[in-house]
PDB file of N, CA and C in Angstrom:
ATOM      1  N   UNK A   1      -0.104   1.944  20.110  1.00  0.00           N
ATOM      2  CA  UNK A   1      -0.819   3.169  20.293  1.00  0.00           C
ATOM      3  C   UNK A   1      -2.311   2.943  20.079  1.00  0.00           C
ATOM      4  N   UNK A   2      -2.740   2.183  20.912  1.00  0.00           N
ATOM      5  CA  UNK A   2      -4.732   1.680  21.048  1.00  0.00           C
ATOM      6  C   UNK A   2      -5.543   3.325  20.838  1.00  0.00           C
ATOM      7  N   UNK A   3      -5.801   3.878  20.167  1.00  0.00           N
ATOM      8  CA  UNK A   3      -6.785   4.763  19.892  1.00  0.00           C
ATOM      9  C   UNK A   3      -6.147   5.544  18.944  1.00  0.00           C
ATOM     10  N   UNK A   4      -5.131   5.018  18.176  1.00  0.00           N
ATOM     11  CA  UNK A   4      -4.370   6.312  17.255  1.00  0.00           C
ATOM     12  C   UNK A   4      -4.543   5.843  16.040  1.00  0.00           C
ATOM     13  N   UNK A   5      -3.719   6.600  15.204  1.00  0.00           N
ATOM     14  CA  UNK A   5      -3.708   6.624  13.925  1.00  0.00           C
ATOM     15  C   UNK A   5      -2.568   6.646  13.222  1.00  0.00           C
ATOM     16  N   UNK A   6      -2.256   5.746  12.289  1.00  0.00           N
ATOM     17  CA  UNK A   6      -0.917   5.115  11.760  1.00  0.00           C
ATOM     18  C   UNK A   6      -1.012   5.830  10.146  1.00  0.00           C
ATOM     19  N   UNK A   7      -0.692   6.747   9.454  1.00  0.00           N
ATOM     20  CA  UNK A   7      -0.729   6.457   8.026  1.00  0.00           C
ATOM     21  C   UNK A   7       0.490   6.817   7.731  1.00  0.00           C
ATOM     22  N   UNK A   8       0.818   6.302   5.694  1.00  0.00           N
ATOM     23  CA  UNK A   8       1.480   6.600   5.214  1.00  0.00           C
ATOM     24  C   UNK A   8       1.359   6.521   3.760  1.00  0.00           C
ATOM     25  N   UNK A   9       1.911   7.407   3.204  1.00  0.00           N
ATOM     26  CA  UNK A   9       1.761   7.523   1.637  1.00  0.00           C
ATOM     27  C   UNK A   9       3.072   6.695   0.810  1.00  0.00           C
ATOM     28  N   UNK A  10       2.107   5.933   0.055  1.00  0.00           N
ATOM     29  CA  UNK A  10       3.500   4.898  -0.882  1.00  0.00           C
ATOM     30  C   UNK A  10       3.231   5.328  -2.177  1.00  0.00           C
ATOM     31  N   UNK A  11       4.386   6.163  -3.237  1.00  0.00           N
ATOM     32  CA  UNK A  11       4.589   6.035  -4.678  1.00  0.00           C
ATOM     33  C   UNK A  11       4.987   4.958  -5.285  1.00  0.00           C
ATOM     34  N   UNK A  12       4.904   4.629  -6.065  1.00  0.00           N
ATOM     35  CA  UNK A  12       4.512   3.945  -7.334  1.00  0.00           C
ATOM     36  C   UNK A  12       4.812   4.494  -8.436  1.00  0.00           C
ATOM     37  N   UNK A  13       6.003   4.990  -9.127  1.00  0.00           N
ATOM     38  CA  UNK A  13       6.360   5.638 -10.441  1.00  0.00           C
ATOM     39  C   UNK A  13       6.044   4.724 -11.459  1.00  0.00           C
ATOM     40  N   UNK A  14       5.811   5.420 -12.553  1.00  0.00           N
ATOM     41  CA  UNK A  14       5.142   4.142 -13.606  1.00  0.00           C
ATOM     42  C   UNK A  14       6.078   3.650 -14.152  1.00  0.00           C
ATOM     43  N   UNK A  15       7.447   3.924 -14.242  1.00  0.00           N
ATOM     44  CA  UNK A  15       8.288   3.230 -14.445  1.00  0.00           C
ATOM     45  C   UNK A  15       9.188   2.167 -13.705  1.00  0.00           C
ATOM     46  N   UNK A  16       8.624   2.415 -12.444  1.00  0.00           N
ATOM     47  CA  UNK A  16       9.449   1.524 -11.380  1.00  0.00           C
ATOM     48  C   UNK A  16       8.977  -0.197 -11.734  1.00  0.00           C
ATOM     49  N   UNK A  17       9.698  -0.740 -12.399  1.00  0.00           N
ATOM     50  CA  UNK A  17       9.649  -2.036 -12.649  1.00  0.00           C
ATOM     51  C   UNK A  17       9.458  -3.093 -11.522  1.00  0.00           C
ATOM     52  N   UNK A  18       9.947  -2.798 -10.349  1.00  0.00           N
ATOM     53  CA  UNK A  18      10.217  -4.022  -9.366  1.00  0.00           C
ATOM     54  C   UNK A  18       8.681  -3.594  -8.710  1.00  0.00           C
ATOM     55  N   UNK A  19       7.560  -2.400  -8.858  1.00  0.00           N
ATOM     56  CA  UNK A  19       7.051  -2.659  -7.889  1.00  0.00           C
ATOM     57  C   UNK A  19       5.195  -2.088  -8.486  1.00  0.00           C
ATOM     58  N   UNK A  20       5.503  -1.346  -9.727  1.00  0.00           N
ATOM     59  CA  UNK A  20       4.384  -1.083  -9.973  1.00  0.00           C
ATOM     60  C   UNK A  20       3.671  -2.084 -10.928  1.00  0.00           C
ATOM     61  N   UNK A  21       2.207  -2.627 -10.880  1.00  0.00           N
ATOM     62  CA  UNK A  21       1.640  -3.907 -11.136  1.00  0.00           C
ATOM     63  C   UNK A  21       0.969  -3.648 -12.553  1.00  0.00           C
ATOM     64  N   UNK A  22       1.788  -2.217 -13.083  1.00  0.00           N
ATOM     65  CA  UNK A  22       1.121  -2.551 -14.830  1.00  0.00           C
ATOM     66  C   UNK A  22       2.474  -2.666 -15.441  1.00  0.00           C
ATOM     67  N   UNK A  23       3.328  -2.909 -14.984  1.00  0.00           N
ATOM     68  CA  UNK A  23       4.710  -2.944 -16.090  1.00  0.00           C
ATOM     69  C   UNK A  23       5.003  -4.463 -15.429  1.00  0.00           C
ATOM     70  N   UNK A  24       5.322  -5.077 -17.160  1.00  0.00           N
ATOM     71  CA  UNK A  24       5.591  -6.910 -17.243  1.00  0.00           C
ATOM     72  C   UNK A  24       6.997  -6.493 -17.802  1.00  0.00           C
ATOM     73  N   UNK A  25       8.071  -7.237 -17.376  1.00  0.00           N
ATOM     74  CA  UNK A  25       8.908  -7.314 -18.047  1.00  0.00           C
ATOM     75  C   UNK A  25       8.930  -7.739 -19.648  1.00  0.00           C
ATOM     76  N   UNK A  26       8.568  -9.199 -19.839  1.00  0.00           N
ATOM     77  CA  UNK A  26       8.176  -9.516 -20.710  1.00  0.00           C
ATOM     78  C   UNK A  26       7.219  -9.225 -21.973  1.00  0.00           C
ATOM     79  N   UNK A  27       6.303  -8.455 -21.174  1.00  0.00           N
ATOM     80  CA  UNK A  27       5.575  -8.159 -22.403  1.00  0.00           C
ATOM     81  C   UNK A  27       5.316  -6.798 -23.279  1.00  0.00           C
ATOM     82  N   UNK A  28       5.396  -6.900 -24.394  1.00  0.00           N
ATOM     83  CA  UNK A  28       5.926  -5.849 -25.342  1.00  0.00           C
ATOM     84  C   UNK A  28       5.078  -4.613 -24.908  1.00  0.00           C
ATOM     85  N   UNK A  29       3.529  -4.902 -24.614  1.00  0.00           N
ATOM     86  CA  UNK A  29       2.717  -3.888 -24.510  1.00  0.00           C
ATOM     87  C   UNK A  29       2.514  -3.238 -23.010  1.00  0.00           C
ATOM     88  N   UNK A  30       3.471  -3.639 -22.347  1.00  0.00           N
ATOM     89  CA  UNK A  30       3.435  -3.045 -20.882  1.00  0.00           C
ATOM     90  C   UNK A  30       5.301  -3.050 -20.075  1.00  0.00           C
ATOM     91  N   UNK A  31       5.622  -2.185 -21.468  1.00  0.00           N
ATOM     92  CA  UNK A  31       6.914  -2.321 -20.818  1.00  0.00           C
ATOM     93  C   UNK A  31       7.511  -0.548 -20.978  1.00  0.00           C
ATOM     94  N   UNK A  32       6.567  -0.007 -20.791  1.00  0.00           N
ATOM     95  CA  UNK A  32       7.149   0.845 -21.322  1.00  0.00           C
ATOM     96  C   UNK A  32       7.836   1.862 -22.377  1.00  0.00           C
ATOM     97  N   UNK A  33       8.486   1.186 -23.118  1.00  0.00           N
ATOM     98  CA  UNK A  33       8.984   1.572 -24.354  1.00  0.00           C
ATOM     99  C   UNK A  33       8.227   1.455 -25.939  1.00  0.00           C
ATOM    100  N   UNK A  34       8.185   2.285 -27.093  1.00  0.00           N
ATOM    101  CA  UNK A  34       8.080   2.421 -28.218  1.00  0.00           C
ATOM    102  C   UNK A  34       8.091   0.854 -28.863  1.00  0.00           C
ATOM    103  N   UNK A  35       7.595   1.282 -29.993  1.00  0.00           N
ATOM    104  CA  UNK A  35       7.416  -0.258 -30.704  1.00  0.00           C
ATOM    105  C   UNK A  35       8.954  -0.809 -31.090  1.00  0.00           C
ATOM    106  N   UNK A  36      10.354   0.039 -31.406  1.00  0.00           N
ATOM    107  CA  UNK A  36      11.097   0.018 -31.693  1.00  0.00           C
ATOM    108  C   UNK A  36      11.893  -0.876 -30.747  1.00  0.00           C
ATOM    109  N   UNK A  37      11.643  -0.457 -29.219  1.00  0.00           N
ATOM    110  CA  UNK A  37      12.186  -0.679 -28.005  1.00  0.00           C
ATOM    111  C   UNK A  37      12.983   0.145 -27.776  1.00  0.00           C
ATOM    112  N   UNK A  38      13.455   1.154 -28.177  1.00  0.00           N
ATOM    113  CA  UNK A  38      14.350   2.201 -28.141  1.00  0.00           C
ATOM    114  C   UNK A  38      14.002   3.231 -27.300  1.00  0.00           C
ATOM    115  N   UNK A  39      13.197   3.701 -26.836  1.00  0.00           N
ATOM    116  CA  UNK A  39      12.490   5.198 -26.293  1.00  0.00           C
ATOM    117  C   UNK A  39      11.326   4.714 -25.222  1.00  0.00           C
ATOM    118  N   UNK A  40      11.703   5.069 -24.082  1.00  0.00           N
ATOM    119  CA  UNK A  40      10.655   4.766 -23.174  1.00  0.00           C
ATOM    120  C   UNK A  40       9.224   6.343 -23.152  1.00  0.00           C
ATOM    121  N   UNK A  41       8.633   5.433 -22.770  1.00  0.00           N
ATOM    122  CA  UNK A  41       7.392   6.245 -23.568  1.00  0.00           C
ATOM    123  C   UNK A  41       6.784   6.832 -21.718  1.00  0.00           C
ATOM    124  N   UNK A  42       5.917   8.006 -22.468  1.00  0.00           N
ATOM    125  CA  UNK A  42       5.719   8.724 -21.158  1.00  0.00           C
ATOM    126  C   UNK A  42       4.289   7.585 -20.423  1.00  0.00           C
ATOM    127  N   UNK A  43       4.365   8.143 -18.564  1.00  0.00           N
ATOM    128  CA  UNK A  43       4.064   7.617 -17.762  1.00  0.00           C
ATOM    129  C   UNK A  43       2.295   7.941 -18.739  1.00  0.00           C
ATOM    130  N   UNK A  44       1.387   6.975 -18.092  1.00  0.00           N
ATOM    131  CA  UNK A  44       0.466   7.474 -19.006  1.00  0.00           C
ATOM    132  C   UNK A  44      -0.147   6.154 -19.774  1.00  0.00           C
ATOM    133  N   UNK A  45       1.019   5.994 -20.792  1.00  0.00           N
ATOM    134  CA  UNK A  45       1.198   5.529 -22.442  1.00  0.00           C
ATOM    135  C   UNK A  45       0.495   4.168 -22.149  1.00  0.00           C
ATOM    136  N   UNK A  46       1.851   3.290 -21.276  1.00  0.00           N
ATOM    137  CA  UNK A  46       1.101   1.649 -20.602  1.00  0.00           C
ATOM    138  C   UNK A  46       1.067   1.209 -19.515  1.00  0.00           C
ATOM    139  N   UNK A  47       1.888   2.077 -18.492  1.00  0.00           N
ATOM    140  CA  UNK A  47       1.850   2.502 -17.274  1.00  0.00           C
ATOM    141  C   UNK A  47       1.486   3.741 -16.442  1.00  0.00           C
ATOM    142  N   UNK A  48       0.738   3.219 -15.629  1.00  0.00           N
ATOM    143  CA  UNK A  48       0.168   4.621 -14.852  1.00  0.00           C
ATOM    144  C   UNK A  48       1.173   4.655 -13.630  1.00  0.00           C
ATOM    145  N   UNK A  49       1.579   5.928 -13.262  1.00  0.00           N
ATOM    146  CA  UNK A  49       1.682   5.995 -11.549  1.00  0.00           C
ATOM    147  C   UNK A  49       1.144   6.055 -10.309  1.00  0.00           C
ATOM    148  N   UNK A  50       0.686   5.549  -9.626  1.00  0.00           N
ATOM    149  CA  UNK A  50      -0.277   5.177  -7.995  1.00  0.00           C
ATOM    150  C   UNK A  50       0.793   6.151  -7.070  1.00  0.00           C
ATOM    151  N   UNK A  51      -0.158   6.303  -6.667  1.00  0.00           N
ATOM    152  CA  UNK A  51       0.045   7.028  -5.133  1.00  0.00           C
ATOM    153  C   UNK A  51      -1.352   6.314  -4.246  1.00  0.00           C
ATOM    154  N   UNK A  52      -0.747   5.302  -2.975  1.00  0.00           N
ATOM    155  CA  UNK A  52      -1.703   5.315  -1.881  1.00  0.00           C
ATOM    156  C   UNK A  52      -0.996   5.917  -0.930  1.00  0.00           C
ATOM    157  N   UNK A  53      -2.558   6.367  -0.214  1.00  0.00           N
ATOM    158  CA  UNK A  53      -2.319   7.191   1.058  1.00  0.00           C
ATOM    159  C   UNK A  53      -3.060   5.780   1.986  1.00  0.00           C
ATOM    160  N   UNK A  54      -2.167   5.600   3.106  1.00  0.00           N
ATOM    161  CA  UNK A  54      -3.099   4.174   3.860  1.00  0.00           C
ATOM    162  C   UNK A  54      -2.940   4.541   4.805  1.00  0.00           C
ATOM    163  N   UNK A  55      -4.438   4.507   5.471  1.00  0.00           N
ATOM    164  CA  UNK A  55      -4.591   4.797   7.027  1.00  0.00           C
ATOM    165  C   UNK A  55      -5.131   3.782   8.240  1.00  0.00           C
ATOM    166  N   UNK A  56      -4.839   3.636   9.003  1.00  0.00           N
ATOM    167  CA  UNK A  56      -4.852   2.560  10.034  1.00  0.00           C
ATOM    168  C   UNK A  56      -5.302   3.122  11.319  1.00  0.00           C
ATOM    169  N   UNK A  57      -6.524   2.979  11.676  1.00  0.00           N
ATOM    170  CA  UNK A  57      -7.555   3.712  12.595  1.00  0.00           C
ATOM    171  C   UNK A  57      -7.650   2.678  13.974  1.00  0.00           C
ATOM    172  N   UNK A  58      -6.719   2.862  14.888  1.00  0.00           N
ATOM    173  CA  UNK A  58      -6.744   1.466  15.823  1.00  0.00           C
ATOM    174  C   UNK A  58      -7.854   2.064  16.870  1.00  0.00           C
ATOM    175  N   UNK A  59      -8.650   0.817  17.231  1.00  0.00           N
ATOM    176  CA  UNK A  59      -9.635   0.799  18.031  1.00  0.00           C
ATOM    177  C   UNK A  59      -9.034   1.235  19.531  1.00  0.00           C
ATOM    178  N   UNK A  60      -9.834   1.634  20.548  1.00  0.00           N
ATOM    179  CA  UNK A  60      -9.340   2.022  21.464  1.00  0.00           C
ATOM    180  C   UNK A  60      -9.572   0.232  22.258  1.00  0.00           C
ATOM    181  N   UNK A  61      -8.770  -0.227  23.673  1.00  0.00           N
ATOM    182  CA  UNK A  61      -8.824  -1.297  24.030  1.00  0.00           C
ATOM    183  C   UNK A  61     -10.165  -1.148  25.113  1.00  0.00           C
ATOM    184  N   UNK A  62     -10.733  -2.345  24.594  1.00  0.00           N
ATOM    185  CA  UNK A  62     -11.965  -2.495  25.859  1.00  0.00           C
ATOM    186  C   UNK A  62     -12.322  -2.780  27.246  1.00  0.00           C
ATOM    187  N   UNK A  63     -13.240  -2.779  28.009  1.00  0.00           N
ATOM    188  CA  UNK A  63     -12.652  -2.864  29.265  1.00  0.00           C
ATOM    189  C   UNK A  63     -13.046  -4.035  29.548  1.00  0.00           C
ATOM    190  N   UNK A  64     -13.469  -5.144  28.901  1.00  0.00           N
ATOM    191  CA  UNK A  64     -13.792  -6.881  29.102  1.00  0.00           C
ATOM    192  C   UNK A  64     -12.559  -7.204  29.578  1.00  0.00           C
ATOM    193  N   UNK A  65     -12.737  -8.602  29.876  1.00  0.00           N
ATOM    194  CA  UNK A  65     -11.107  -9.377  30.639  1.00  0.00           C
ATOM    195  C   UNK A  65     -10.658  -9.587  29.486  1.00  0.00           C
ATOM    196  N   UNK A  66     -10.886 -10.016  28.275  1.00  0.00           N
ATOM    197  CA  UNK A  66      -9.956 -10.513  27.037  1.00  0.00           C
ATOM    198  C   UNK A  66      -9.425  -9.185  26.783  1.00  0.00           C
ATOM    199  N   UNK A  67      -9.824  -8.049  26.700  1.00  0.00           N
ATOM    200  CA  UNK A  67      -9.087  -6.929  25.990  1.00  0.00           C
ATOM    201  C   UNK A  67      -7.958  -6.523  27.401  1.00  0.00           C
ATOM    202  N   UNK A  68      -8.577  -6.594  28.400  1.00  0.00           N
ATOM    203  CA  UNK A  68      -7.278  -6.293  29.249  1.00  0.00           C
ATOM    204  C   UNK A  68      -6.420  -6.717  29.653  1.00  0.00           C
ATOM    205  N   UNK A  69      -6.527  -8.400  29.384  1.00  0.00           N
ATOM    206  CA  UNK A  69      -5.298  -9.340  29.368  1.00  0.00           C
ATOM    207  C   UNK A  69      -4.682  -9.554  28.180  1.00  0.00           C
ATOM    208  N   UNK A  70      -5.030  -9.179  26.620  1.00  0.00           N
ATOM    209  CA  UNK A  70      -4.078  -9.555  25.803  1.00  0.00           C
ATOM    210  C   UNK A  70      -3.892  -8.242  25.276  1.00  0.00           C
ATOM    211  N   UNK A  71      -4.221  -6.986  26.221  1.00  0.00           N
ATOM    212  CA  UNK A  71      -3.616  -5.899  25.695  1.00  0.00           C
ATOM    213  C   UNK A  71      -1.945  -5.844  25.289  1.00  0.00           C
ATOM    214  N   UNK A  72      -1.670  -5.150  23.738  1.00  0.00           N
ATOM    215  CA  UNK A  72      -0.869  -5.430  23.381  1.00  0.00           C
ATOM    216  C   UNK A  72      -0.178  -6.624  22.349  1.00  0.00           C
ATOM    217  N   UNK A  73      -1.111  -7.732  22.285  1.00  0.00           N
ATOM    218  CA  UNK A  73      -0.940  -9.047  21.560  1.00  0.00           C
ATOM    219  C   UNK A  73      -1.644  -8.744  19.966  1.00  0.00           C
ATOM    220  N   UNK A  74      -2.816  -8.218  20.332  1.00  0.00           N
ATOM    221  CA  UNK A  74      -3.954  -7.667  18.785  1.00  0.00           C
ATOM    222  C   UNK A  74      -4.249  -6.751  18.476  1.00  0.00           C
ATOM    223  N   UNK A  75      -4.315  -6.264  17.790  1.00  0.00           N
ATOM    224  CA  UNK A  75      -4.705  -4.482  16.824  1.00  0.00           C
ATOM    225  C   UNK A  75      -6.016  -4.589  16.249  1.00  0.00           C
ATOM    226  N   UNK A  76      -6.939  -4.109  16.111  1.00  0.00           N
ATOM    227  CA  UNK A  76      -8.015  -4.099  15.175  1.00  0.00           C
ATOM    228  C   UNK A  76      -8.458  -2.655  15.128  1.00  0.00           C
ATOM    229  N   UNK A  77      -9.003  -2.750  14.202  1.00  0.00           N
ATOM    230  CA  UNK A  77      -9.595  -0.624  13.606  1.00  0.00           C
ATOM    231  C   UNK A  77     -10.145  -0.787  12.438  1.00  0.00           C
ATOM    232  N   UNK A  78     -10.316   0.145  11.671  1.00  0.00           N
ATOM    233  CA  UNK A  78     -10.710   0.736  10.401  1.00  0.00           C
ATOM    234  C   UNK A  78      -9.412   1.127   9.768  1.00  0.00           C
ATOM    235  N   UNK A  79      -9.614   0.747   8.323  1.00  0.00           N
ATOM    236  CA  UNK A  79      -8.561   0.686   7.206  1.00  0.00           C
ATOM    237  C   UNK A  79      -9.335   1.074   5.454  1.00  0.00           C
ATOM    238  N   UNK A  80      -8.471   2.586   5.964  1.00  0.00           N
ATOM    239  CA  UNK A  80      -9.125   3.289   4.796  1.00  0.00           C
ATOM    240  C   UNK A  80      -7.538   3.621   3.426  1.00  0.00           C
ATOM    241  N   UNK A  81      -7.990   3.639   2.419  1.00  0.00           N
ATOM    242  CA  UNK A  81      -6.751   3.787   1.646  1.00  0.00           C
ATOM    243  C   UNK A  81      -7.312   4.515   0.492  1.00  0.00           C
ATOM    244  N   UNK A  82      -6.517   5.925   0.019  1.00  0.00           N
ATOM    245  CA  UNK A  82      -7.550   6.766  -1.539  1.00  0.00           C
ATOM    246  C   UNK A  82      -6.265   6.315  -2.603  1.00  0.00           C
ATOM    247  N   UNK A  83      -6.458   5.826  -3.422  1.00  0.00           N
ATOM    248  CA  UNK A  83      -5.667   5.375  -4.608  1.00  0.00           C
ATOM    249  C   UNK A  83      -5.759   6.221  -5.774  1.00  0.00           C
ATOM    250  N   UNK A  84      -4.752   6.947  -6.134  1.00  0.00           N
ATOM    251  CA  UNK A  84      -4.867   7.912  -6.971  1.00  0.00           C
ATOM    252  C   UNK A  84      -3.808   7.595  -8.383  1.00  0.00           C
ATOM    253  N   UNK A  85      -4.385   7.512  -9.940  1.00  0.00           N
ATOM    254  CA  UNK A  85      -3.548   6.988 -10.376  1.00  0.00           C
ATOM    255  C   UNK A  85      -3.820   7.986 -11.152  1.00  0.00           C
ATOM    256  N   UNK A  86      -2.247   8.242 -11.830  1.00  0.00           N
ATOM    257  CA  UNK A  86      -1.615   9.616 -12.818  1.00  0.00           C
ATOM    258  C   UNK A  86      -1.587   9.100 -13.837  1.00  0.00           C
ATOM    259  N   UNK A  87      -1.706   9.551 -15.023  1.00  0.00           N
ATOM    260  CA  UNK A  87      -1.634   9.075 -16.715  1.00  0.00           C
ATOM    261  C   UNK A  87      -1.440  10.167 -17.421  1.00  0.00           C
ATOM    262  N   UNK A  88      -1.618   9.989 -18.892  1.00  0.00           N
ATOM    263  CA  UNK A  88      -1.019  11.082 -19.806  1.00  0.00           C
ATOM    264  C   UNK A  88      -1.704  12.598 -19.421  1.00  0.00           C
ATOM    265  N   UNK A  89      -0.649  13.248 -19.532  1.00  0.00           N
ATOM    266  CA  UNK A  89      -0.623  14.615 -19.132  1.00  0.00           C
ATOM    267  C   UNK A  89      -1.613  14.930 -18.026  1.00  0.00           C
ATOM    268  N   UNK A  90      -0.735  14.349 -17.211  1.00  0.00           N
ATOM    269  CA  UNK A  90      -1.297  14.246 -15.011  1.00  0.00           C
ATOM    270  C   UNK A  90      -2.504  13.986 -15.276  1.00  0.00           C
ATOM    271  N   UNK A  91      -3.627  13.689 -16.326  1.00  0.00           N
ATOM    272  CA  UNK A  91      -4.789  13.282 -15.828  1.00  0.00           C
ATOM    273  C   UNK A  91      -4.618  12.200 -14.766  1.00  0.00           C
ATOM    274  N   UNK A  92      -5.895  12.981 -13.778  1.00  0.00           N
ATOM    275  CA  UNK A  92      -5.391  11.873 -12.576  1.00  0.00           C
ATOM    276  C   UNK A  92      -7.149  11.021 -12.105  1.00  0.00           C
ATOM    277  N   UNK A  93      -7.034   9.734 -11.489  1.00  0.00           N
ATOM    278  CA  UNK A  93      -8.515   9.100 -11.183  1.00  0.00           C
ATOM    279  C   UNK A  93      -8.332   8.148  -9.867  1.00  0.00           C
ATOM    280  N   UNK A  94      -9.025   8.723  -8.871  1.00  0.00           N
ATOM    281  CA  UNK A  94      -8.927   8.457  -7.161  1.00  0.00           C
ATOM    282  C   UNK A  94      -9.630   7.430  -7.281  1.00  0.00           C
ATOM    283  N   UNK A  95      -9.784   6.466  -6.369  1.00  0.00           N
ATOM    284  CA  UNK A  95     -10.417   5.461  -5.943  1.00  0.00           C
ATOM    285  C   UNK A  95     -10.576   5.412  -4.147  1.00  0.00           C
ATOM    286  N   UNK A  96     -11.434   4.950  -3.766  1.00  0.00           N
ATOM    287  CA  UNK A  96     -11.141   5.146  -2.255  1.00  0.00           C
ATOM    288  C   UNK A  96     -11.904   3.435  -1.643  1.00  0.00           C
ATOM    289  N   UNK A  97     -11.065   3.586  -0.920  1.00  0.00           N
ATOM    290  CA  UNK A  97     -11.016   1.700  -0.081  1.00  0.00           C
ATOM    291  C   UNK A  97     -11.467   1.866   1.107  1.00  0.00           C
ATOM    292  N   UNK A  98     -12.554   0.664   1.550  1.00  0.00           N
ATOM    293  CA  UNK A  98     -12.364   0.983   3.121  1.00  0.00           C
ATOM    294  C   UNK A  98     -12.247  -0.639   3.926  1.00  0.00           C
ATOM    295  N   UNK A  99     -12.196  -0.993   4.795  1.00  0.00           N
ATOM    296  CA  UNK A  99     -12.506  -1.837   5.655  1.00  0.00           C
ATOM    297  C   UNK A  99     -12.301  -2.073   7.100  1.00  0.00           C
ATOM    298  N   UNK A 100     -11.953  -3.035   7.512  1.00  0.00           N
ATOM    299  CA  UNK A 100     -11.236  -3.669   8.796  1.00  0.00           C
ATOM    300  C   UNK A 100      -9.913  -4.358   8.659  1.00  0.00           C
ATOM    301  N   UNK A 101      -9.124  -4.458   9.488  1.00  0.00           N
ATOM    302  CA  UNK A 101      -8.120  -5.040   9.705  1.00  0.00           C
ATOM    303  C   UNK A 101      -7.717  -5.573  10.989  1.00  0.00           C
ATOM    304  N   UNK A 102      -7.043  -6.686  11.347  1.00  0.00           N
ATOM    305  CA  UNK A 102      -6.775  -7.004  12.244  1.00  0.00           C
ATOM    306  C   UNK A 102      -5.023  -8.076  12.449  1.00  0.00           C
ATOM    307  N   UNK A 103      -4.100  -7.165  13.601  1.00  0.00           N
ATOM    308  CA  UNK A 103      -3.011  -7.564  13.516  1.00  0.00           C
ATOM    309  C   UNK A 103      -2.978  -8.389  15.098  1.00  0.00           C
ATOM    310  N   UNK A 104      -1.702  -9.891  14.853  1.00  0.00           N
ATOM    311  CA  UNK A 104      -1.862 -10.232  15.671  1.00  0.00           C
ATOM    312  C   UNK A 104      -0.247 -10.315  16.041  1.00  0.00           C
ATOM    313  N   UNK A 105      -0.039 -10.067  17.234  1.00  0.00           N
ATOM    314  CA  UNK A 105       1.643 -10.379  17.648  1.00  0.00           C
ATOM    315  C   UNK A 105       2.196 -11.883  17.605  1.00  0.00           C
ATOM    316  N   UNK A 106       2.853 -12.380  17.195  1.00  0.00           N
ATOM    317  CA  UNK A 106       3.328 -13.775  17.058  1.00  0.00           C
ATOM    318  C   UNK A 106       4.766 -13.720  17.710  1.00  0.00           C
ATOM    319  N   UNK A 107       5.153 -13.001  18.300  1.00  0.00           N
ATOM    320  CA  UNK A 107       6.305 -13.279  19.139  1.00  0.00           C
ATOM    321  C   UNK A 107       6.632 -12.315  19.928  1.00  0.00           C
ATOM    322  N   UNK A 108       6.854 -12.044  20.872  1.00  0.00           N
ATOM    323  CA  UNK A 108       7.888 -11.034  21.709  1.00  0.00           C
ATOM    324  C   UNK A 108       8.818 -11.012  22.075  1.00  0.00           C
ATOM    325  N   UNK A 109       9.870 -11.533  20.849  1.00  0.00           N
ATOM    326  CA  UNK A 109      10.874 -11.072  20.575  1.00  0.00           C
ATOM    327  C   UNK A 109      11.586  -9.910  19.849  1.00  0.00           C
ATOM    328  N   UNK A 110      11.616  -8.753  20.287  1.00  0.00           N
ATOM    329  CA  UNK A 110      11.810  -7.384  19.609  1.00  0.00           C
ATOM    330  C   UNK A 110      12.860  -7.705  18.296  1.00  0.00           C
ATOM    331  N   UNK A 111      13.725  -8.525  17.997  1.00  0.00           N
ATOM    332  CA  UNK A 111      14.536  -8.335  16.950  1.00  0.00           C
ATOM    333  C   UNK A 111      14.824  -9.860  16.766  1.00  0.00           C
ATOM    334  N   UNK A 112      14.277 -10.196  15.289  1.00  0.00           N
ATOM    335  CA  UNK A 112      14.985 -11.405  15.067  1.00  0.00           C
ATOM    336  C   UNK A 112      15.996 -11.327  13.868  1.00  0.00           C
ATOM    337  N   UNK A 113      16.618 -12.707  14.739  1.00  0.00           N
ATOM    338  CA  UNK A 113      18.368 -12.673  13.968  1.00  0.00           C
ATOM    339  C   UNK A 113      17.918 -14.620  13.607  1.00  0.00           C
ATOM    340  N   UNK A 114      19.403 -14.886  13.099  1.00  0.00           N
ATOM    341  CA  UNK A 114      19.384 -15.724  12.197  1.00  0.00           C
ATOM    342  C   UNK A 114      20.298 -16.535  13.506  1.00  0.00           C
ATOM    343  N   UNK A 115      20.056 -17.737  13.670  1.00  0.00           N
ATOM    344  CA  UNK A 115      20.637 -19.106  14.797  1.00  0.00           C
ATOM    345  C   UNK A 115      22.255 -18.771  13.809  1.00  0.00           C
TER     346      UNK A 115
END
């Protein structure tokens, strides 16, 4: 879709272990729980929760010979993302990202399977 716009919003619970990047398994002070280990402690305490919103601004295709022969092969646009992180009692603190991005097709094969 050469001139559109792709976004999507990803949570991040502060307890989600497999995916949010302030909780260590290992270590006592970012795990969540009380000094005891008994009582998991509110979102906040040593983990915050994230919410990004990520947006993907694709360039429209140009009318040079490279853009009209590998139309379809490369993506490029603007890549904006607001990072919003929740802590004790919903205090909340946005951050906002911007740049470029650029995707390239490496196969046209619609579905890969395993030989």
């Amino acid at each position: 879709m050469p001139g559109g716009t792709l976004s999507t919003t990803v949570n991040l619970p502060y307890d989600d272990q497999a995916s949010n990047p302030f909780l260590h398994t290992y270590h006592p002070d970012h795990d969540n729980l009380d000094a005891t280990f008994q009582h998991e402690l509110p979102g906040g305490s040593e983990s915050y929760g994230i919410s990004r919103q990520i947006t993907l601004s694709l360039n429209s295709p140009g009318s040079d010979f490279v853009s009209l022969t590998q139309f379809g092969q490369a993506f490029q646009g603007a890549y904006t993302e607001t990072i919003t992180m929740t802590g004790l009692g919903n205090a909340t603190r946005t951050f906002n990202v911007a740049g470029t991005f650029a995707l390239s097709r490496i196969s046209s094969i619609p579905v890969l399977t395993r030989p």
